[in-house]
N, C-alpha and C. Protein backbone atom coordinates (compact mmCIF):
# COMPACT_ATOMS: atom_id res chain seq x y z
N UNK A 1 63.19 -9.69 -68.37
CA UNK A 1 64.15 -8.62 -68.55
C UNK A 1 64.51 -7.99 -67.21
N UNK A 2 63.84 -7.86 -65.92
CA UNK A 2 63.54 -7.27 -64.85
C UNK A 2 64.86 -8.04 -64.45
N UNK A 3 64.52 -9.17 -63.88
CA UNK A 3 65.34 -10.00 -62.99
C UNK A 3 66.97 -10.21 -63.93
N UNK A 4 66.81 -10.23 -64.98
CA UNK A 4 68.29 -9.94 -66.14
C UNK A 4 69.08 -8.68 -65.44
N UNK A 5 68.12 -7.36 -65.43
CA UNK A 5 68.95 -6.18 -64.84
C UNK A 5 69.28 -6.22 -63.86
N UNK A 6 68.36 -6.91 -62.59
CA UNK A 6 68.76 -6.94 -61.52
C UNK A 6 69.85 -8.05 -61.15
N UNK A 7 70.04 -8.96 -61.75
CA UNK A 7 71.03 -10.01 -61.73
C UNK A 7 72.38 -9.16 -62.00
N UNK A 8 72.45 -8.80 -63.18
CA UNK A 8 73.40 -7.82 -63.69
C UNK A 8 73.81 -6.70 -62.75
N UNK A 9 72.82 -5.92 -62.21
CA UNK A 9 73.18 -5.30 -61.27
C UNK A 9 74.17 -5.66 -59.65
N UNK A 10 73.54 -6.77 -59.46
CA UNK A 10 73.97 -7.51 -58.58
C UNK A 10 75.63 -7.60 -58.95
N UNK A 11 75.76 -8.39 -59.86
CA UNK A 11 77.16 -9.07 -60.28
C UNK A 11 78.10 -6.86 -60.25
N UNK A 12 77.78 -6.19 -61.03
CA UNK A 12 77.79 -5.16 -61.05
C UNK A 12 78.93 -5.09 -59.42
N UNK A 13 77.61 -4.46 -58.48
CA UNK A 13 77.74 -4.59 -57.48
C UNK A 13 78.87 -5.12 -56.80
N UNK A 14 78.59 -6.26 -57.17
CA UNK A 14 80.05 -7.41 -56.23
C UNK A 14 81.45 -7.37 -57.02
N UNK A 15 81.50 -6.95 -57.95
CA UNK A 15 82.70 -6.47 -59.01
C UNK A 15 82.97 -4.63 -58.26
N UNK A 16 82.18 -4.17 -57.96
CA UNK A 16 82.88 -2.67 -57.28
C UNK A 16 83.15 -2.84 -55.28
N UNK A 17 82.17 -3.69 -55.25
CA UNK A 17 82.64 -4.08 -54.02
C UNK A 17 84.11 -4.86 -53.58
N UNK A 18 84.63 -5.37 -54.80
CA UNK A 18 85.94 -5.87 -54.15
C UNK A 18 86.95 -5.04 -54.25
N UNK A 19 86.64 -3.93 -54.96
CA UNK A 19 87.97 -3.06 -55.08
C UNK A 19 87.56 -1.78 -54.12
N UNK A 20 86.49 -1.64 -53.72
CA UNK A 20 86.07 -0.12 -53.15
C UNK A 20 86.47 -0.13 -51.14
N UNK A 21 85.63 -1.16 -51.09
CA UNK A 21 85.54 -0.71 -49.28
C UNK A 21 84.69 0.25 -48.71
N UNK A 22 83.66 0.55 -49.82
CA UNK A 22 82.57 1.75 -49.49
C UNK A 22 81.81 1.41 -50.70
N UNK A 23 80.52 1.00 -49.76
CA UNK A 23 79.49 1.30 -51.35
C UNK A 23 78.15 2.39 -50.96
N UNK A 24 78.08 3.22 -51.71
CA UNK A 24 76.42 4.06 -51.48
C UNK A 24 75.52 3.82 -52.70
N UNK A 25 74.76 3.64 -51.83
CA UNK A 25 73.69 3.68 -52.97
C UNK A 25 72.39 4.52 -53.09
N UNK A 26 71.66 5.01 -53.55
CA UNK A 26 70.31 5.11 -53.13
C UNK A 26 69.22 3.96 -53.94
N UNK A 27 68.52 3.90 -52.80
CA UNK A 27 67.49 3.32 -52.81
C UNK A 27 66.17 3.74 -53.02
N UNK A 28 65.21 3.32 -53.75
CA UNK A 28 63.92 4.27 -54.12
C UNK A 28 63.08 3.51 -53.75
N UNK A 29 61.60 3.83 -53.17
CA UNK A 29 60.79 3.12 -53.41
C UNK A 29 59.48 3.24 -54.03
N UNK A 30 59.16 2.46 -54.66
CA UNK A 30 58.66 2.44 -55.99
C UNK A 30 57.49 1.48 -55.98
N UNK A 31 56.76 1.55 -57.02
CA UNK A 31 55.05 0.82 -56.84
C UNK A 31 55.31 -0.14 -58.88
N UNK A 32 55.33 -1.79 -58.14
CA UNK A 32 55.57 -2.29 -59.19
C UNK A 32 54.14 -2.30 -60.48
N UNK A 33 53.83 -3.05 -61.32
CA UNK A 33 52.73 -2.95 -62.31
C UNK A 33 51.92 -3.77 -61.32
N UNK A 34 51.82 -4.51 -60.00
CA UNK A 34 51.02 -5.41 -59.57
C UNK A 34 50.71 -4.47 -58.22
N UNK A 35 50.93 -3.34 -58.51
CA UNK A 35 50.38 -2.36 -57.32
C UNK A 35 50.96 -2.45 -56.11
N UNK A 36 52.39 -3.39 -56.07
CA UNK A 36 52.89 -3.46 -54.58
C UNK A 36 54.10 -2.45 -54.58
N UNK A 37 54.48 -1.55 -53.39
CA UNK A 37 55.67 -1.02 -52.89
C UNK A 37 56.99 -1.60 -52.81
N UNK A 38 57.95 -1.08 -53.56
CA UNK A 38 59.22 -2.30 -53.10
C UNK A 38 60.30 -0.92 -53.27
N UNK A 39 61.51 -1.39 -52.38
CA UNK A 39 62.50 -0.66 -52.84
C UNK A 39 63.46 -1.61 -53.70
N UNK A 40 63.86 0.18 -54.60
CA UNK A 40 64.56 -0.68 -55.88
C UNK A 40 66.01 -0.36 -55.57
N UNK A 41 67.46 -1.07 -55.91
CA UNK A 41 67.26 -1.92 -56.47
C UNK A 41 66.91 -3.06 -54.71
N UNK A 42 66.07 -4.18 -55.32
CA UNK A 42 65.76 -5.20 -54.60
C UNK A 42 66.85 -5.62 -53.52
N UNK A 43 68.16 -6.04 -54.23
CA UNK A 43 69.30 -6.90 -54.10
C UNK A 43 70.80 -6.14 -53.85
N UNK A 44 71.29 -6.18 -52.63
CA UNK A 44 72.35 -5.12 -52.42
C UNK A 44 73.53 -6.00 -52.66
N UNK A 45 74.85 -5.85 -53.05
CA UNK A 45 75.82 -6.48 -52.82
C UNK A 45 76.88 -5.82 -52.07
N UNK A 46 77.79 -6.67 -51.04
CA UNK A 46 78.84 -5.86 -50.52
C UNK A 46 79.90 -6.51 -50.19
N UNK A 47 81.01 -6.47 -50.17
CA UNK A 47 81.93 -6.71 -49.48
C UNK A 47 82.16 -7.18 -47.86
N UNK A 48 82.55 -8.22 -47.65
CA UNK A 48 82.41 -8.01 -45.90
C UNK A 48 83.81 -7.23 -45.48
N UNK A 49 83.10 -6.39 -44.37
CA UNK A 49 84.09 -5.24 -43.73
C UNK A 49 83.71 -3.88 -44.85
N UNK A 50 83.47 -4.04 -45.81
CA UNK A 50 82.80 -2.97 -46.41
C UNK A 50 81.89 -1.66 -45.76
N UNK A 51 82.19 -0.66 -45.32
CA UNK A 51 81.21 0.57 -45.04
C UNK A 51 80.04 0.94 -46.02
N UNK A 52 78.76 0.76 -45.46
CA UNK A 52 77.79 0.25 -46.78
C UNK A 52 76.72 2.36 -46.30
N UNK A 53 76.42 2.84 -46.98
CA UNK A 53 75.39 3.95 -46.88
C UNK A 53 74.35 4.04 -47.86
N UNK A 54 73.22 3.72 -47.58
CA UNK A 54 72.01 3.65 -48.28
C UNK A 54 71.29 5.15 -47.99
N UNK A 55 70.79 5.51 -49.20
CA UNK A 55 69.96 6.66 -48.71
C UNK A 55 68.97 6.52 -49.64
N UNK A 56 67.70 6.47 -48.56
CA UNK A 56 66.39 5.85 -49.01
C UNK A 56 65.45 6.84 -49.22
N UNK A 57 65.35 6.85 -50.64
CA UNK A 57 64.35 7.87 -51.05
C UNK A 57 62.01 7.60 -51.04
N UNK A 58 62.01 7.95 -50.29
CA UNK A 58 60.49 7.76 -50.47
C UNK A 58 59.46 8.24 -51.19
N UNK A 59 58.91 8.15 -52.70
CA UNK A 59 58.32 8.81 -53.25
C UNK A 59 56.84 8.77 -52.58
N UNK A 60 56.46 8.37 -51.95
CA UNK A 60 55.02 8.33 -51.39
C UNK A 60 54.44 8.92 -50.14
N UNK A 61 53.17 9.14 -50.42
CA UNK A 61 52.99 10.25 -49.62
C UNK A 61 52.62 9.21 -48.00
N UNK A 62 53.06 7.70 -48.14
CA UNK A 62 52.84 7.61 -46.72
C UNK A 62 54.27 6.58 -46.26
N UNK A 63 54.23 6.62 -45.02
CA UNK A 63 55.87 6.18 -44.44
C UNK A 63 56.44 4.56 -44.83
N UNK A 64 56.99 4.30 -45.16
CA UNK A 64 58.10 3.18 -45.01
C UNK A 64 59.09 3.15 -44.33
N UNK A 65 59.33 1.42 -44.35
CA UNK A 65 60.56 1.14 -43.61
C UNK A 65 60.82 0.64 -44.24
N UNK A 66 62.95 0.28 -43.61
CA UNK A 66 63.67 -0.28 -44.42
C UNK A 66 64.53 -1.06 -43.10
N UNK A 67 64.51 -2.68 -43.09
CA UNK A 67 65.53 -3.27 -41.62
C UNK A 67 66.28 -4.63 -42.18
N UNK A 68 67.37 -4.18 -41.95
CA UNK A 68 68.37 -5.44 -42.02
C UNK A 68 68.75 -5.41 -40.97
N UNK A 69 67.73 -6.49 -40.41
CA UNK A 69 68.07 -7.13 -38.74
C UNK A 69 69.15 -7.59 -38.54
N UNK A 70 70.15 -8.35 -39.27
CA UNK A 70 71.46 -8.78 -39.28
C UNK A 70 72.30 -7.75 -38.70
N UNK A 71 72.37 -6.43 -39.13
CA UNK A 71 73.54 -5.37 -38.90
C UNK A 71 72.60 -3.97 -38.33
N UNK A 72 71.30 -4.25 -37.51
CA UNK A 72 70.84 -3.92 -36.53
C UNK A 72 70.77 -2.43 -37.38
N UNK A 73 70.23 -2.64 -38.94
CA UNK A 73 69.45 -1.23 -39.49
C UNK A 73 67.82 -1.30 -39.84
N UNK A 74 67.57 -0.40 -38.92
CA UNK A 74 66.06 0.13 -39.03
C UNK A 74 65.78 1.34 -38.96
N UNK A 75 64.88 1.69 -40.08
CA UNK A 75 64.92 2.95 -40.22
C UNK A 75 63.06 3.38 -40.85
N UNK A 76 62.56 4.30 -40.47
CA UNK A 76 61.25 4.97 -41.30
C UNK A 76 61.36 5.83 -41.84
N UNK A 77 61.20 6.22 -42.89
CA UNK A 77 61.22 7.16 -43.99
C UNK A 77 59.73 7.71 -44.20
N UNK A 78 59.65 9.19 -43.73
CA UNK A 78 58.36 9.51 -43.99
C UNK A 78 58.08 10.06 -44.95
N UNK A 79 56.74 9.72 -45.66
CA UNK A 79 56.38 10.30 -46.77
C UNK A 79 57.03 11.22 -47.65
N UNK A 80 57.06 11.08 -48.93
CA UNK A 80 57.72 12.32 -49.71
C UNK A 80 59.33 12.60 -49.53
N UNK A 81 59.78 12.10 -48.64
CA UNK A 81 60.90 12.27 -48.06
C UNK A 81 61.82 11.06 -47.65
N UNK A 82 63.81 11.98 -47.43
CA UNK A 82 64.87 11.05 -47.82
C UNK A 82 65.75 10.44 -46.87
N UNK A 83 65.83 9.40 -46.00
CA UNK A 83 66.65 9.33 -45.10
C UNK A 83 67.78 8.58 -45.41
N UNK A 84 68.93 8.45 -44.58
CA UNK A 84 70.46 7.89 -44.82
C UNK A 84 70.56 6.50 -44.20
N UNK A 85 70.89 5.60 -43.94
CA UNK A 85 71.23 4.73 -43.02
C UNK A 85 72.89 4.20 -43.24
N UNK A 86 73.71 4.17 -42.52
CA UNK A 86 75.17 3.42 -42.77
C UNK A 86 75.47 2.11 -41.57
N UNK A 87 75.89 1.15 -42.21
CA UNK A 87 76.41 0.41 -41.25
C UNK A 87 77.98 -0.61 -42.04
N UNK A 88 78.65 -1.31 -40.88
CA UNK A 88 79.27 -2.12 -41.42
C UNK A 88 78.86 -3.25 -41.76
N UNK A 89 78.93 -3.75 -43.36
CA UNK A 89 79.06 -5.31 -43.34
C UNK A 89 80.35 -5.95 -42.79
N UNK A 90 79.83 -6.76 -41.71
CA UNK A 90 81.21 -6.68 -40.91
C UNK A 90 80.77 -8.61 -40.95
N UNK A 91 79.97 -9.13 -41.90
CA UNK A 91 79.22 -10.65 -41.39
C UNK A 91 78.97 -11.21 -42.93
N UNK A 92 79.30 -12.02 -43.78
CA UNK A 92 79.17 -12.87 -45.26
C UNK A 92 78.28 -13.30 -45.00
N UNK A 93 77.26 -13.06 -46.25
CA UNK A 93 76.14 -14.17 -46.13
C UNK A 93 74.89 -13.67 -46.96
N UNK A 94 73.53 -13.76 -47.13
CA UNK A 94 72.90 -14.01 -47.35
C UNK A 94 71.45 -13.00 -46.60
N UNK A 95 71.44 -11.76 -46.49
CA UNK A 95 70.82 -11.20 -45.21
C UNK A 95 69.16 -10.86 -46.01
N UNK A 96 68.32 -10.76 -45.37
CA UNK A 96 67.04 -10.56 -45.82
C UNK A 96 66.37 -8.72 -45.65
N UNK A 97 65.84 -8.23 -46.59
CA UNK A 97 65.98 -6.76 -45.96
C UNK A 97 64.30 -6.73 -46.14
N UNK A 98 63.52 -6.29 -45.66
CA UNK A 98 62.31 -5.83 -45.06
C UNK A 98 62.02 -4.50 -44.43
N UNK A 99 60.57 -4.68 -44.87
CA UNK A 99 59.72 -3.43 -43.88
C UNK A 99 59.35 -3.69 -42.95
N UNK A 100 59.66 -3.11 -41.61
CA UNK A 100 59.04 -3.34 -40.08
C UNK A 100 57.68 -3.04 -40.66
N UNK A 101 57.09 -1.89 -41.35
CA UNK A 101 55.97 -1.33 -41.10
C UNK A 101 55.30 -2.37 -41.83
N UNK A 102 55.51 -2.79 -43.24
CA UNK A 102 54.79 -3.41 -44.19
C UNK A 102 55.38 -4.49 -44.86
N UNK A 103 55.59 -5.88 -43.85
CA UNK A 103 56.77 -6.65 -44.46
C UNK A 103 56.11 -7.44 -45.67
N UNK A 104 55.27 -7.94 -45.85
CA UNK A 104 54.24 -8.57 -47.52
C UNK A 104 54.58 -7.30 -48.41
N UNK A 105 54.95 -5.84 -48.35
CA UNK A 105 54.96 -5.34 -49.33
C UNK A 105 56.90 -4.76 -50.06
N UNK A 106 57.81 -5.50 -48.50
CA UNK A 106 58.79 -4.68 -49.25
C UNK A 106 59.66 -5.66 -48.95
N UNK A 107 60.49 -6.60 -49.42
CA UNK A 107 61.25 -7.34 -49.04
C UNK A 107 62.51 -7.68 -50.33
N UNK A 108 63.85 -8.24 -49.71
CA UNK A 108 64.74 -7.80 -50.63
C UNK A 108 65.77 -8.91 -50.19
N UNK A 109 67.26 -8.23 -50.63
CA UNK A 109 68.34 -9.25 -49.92
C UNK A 109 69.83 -8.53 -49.73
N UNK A 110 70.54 -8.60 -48.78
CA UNK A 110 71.56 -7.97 -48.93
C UNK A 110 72.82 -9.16 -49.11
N UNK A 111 73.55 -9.41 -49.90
CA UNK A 111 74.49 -10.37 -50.41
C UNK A 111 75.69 -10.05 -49.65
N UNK A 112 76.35 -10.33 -48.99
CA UNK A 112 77.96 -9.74 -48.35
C UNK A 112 79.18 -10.85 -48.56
N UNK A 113 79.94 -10.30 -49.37
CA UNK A 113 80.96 -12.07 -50.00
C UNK A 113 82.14 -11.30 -49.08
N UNK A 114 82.72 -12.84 -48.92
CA UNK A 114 83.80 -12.63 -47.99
C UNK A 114 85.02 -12.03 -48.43
């Protein structure tokens, strides 16, 4: 059912991305039933040339990161607390999103259709 919503979400996603030119989202991060940290949702979709703003909420009382090396975003979010990040998808493809701090515990994908 998990990967159903998030699929759905996805498609979601790439259906507001072709008409918008701006997507925000927030992002949470969250502790799955197998005790690992992930931010939700997993799977971003965007538009290329799209203005993308994530604002990453941290429910935990210790720091995360969030880096899509592709479009040169890295960011730490300390404990308890909410930070912003914006960049352009300005590149189609397939991008991988990770934690500098804790990459085995947070990893994801950012989708960008041309």
């Amino acid at each position: 059912m998990r990967i159903l919503t998030i699929a759905l979400g996805v498609l979601l996603l790439a259906g507001a991305a072709t008409q918008a030119g701006e997507i925000s989202l927030r992002i949470v991060n969250v502790v799955t039933p197998q005790d690992v940290k992930i931010w939700e949702p997993t799977s971003i979709a965007a538009k290329k040339g799209d203005s993308v703003t994530l604002q990453l909420v941290n429910r935990h009382a210790d720091e995360h990161g969030l880096e899509i090396a592709a479009f040169n975003v890295k960011d730490v979010v300390g404990g308890e607390t909410t930070s912003t990040v914006k960049f352009t998808a300005d590149k189609a493809g397939i991008f991988p999103i990770e934690c500098q701090l804790h990459p085995a515990h947070v990893v994801g994908q950012l989708l960008v259709l041309e």
